[in-house]
C-alpha atoms as a PDB file:
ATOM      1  CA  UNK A   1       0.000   0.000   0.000  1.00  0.00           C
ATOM      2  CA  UNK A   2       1.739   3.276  -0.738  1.00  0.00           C
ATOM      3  CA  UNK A   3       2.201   5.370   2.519  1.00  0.00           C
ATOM      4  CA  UNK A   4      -0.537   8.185   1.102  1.00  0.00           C
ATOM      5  CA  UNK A   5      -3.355   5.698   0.717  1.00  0.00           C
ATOM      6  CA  UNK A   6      -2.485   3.756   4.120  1.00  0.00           C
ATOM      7  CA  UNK A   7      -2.290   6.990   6.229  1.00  0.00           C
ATOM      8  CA  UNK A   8      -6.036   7.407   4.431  1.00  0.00           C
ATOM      9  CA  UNK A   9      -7.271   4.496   6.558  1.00  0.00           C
ATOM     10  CA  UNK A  10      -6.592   5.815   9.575  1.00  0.00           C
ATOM     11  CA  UNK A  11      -6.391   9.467   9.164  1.00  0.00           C
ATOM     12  CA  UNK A  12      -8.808  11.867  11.038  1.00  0.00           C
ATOM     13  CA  UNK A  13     -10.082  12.596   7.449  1.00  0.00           C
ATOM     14  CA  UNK A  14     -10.844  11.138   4.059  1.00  0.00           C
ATOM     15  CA  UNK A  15     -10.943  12.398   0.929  1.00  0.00           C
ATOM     16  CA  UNK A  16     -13.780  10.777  -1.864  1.00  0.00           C
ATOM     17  CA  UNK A  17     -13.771  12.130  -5.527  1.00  0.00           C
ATOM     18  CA  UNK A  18     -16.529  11.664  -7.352  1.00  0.00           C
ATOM     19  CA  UNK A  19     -17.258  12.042 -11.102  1.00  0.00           C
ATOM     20  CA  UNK A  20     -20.478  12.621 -13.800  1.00  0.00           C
ATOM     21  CA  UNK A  21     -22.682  14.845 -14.881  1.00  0.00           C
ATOM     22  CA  UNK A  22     -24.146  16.077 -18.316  1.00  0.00           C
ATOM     23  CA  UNK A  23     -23.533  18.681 -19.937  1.00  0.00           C
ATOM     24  CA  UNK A  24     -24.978  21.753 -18.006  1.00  0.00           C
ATOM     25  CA  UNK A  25     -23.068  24.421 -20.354  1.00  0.00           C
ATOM     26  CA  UNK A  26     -22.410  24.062 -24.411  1.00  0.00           C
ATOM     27  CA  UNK A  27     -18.507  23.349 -23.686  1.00  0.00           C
ATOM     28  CA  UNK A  28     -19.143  20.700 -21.406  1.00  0.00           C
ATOM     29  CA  UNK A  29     -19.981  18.478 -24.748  1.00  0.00           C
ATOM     30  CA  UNK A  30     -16.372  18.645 -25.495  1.00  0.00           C
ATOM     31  CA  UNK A  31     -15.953  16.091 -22.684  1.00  0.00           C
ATOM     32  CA  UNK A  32     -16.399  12.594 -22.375  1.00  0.00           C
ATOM     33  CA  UNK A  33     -20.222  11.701 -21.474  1.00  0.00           C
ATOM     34  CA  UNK A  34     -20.077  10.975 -17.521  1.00  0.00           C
ATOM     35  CA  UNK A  35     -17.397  12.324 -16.582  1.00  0.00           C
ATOM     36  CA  UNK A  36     -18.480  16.295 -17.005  1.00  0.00           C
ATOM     37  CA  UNK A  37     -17.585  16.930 -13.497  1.00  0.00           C
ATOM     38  CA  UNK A  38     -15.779  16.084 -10.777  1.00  0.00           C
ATOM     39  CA  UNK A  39     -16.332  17.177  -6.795  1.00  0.00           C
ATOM     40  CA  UNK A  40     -14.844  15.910  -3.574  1.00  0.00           C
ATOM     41  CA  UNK A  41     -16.569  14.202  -0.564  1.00  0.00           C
ATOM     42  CA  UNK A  42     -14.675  14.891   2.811  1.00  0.00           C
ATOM     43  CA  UNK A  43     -15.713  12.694   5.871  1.00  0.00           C
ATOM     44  CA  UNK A  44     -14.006  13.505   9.285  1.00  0.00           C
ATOM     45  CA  UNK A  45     -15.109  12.598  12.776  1.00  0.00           C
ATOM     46  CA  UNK A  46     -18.100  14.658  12.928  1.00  0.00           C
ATOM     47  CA  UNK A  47     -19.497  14.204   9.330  1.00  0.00           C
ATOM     48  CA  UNK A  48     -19.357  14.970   5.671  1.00  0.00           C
ATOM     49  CA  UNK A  49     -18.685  18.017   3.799  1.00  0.00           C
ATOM     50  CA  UNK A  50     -18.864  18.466  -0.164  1.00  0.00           C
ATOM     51  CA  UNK A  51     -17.142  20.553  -1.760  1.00  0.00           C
ATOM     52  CA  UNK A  52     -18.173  21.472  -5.413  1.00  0.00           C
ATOM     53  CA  UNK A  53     -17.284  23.764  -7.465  1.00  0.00           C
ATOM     54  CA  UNK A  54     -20.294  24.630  -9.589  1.00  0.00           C
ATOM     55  CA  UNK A  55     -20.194  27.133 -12.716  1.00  0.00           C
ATOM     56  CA  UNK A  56     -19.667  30.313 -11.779  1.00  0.00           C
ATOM     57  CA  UNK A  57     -19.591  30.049  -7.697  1.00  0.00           C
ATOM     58  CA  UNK A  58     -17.947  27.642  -4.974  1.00  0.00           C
ATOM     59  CA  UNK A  59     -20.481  24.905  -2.756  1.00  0.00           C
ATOM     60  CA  UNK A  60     -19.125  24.055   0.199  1.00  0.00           C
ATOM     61  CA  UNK A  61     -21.644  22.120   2.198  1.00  0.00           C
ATOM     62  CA  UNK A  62     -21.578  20.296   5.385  1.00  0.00           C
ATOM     63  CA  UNK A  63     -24.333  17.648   5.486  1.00  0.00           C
ATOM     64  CA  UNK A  64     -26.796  16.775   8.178  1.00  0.00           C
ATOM     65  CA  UNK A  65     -25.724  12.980   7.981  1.00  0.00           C
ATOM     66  CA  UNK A  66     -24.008  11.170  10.770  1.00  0.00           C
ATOM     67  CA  UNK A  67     -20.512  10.583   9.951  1.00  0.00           C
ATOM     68  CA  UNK A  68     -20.544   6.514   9.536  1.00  0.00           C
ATOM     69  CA  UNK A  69     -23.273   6.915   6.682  1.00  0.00           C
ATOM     70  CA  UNK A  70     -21.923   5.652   3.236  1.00  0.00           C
ATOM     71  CA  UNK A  71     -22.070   8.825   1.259  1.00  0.00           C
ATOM     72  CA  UNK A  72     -19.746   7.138  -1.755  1.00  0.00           C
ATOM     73  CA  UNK A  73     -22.343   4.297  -1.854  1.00  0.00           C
ATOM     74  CA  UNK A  74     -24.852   6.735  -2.110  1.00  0.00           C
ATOM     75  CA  UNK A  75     -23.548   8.540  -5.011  1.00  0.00           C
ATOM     76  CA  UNK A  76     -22.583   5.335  -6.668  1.00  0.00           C
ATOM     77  CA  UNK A  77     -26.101   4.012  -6.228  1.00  0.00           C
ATOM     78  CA  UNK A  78     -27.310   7.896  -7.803  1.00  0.00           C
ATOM     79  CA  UNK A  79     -25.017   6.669 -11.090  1.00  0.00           C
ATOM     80  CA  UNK A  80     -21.683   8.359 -10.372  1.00  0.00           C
ATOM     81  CA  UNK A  81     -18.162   7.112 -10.241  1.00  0.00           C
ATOM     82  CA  UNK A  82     -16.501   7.053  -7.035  1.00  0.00           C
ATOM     83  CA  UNK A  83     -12.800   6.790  -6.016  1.00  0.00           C
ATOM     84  CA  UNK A  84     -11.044   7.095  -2.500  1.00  0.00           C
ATOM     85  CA  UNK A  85     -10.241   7.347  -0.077  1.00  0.00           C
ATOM     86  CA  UNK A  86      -7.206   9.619   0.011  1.00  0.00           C
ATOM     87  CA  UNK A  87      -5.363  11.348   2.747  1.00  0.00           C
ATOM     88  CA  UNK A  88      -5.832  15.387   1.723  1.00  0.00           C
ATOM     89  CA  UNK A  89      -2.313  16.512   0.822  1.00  0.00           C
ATOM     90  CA  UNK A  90      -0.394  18.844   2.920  1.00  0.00           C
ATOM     91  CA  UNK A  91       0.404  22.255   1.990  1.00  0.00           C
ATOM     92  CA  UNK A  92       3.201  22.837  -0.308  1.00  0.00           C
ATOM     93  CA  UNK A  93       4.829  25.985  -1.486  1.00  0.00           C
ATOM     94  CA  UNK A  94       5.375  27.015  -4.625  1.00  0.00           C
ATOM     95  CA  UNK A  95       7.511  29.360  -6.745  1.00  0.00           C
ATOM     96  CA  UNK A  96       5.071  30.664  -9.080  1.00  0.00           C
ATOM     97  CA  UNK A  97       1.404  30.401  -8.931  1.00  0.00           C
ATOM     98  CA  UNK A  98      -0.647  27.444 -10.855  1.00  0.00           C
ATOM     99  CA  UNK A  99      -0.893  28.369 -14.131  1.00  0.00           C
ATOM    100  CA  UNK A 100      -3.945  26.213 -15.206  1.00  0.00           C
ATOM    101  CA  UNK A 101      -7.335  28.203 -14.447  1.00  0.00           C
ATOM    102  CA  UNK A 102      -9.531  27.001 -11.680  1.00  0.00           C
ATOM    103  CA  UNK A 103     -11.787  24.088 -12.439  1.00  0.00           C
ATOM    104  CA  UNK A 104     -13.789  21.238 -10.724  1.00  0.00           C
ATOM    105  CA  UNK A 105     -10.430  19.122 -11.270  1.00  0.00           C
ATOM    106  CA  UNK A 106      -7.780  21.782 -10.272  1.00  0.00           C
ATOM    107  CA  UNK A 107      -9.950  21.557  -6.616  1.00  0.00           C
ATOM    108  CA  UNK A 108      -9.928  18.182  -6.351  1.00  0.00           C
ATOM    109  CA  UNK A 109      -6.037  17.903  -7.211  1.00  0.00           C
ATOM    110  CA  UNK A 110      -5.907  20.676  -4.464  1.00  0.00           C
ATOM    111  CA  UNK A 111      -7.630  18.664  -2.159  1.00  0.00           C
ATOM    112  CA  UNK A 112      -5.258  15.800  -2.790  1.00  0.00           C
ATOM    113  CA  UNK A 113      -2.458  17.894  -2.404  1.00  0.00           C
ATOM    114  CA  UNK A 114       1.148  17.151  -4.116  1.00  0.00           C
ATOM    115  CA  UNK A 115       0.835  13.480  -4.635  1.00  0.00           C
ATOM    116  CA  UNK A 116      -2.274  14.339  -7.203  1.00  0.00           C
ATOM    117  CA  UNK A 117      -1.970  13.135 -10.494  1.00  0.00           C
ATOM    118  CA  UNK A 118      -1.723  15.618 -13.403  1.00  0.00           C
ATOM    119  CA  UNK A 119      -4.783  15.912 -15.424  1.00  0.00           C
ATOM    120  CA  UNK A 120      -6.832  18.595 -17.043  1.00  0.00           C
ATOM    121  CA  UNK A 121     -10.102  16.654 -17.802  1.00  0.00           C
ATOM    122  CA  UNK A 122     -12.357  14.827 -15.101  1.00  0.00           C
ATOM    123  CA  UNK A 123     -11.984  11.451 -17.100  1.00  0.00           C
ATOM    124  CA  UNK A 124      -7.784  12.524 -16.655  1.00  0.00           C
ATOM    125  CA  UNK A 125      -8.054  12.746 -13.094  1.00  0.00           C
ATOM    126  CA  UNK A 126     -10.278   9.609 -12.855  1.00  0.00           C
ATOM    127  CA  UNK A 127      -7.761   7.563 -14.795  1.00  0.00           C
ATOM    128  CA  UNK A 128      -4.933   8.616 -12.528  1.00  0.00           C
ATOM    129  CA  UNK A 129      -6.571   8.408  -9.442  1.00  0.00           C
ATOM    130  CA  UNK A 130      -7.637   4.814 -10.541  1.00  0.00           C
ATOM    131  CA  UNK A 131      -4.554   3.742 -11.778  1.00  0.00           C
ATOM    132  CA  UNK A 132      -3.170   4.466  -7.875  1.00  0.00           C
ATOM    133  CA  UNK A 133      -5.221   2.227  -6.547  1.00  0.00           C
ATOM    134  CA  UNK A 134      -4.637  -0.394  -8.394  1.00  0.00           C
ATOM    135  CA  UNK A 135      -1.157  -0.287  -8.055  1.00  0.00           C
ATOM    136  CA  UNK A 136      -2.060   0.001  -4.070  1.00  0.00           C
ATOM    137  CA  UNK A 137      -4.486  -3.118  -4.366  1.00  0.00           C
ATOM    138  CA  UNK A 138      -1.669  -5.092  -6.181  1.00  0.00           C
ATOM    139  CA  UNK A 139       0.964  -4.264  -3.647  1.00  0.00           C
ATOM    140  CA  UNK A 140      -1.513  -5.463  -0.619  1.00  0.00           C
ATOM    141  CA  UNK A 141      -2.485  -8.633  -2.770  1.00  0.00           C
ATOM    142  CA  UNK A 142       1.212  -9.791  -3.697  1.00  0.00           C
ATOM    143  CA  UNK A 143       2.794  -8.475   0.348  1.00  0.00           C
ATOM    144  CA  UNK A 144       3.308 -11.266   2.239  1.00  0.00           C
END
């Protein structure tokens, strides 16, 4: 298990990414059908909190649900793909400031923090974030 993914299982927080949608605005066609959008899921001791960033303006919600309900089931059952969990990233300094423009994926990589996989495009960031735990299922599977 890499050390990111393990300290998920027992940290005092998880990060969930899911991914869908339809296309909302005319550009949005451009991308591949389900994978539209992307928003994170972020479950600590006292509950959940979403945070989605919509066209045009931030959510952040916290939601009245107690913190062992299965959220990521939920939004798998409602049709949606759903990875995690993830440790959120620490802070890391930078030189120079980001220079892709703020989207639903740049907060989610945020969220992740510096161990995020590159992508521009939901279905990017869904590939990558797959592709970790994989190789974190494989390394369990073939341990010991």
């Amino acid at each position: 298990m890499t050390p990111r993914l393990r300290a998920a299982r027992g940290a005092p927080q998880e990060v969930w990414i899911a991914f869908g949608g339809e296309a909302d605005q005319p550009w949005l066609r451009l991308l591949r059908r389900g994978f539209r959008h992307c928003f994170a899921a972020l479950r600590d001791e006292a509950g959940w909190t979403v945070v989605e960033p919509l066209s045009g303006r931030l959510l952040v919600a916290r939601l009245a649900v107690p913190a062992g309900y299965d959220l990521p089931g939920f939004y798998a059952r409602a049709g949606l793909a759903v990875l995690g969990p993830f440790a959120p990233g620490p802070v890391r300094a930078r030189r120079l400031p980001p220079l892709l423009p703020q989207s639903c994926v740049g907060l989610c990589r945020a969220l992740l923090g510096a161990g995020a996989p590159f992508a521009v495009t939901p279905f990017g960031l869904f590939l990558g974030l797959r592709k970790i735990l994989r190789e974190d299922r494989k390394k369990v599977l073939t341990a010991g």
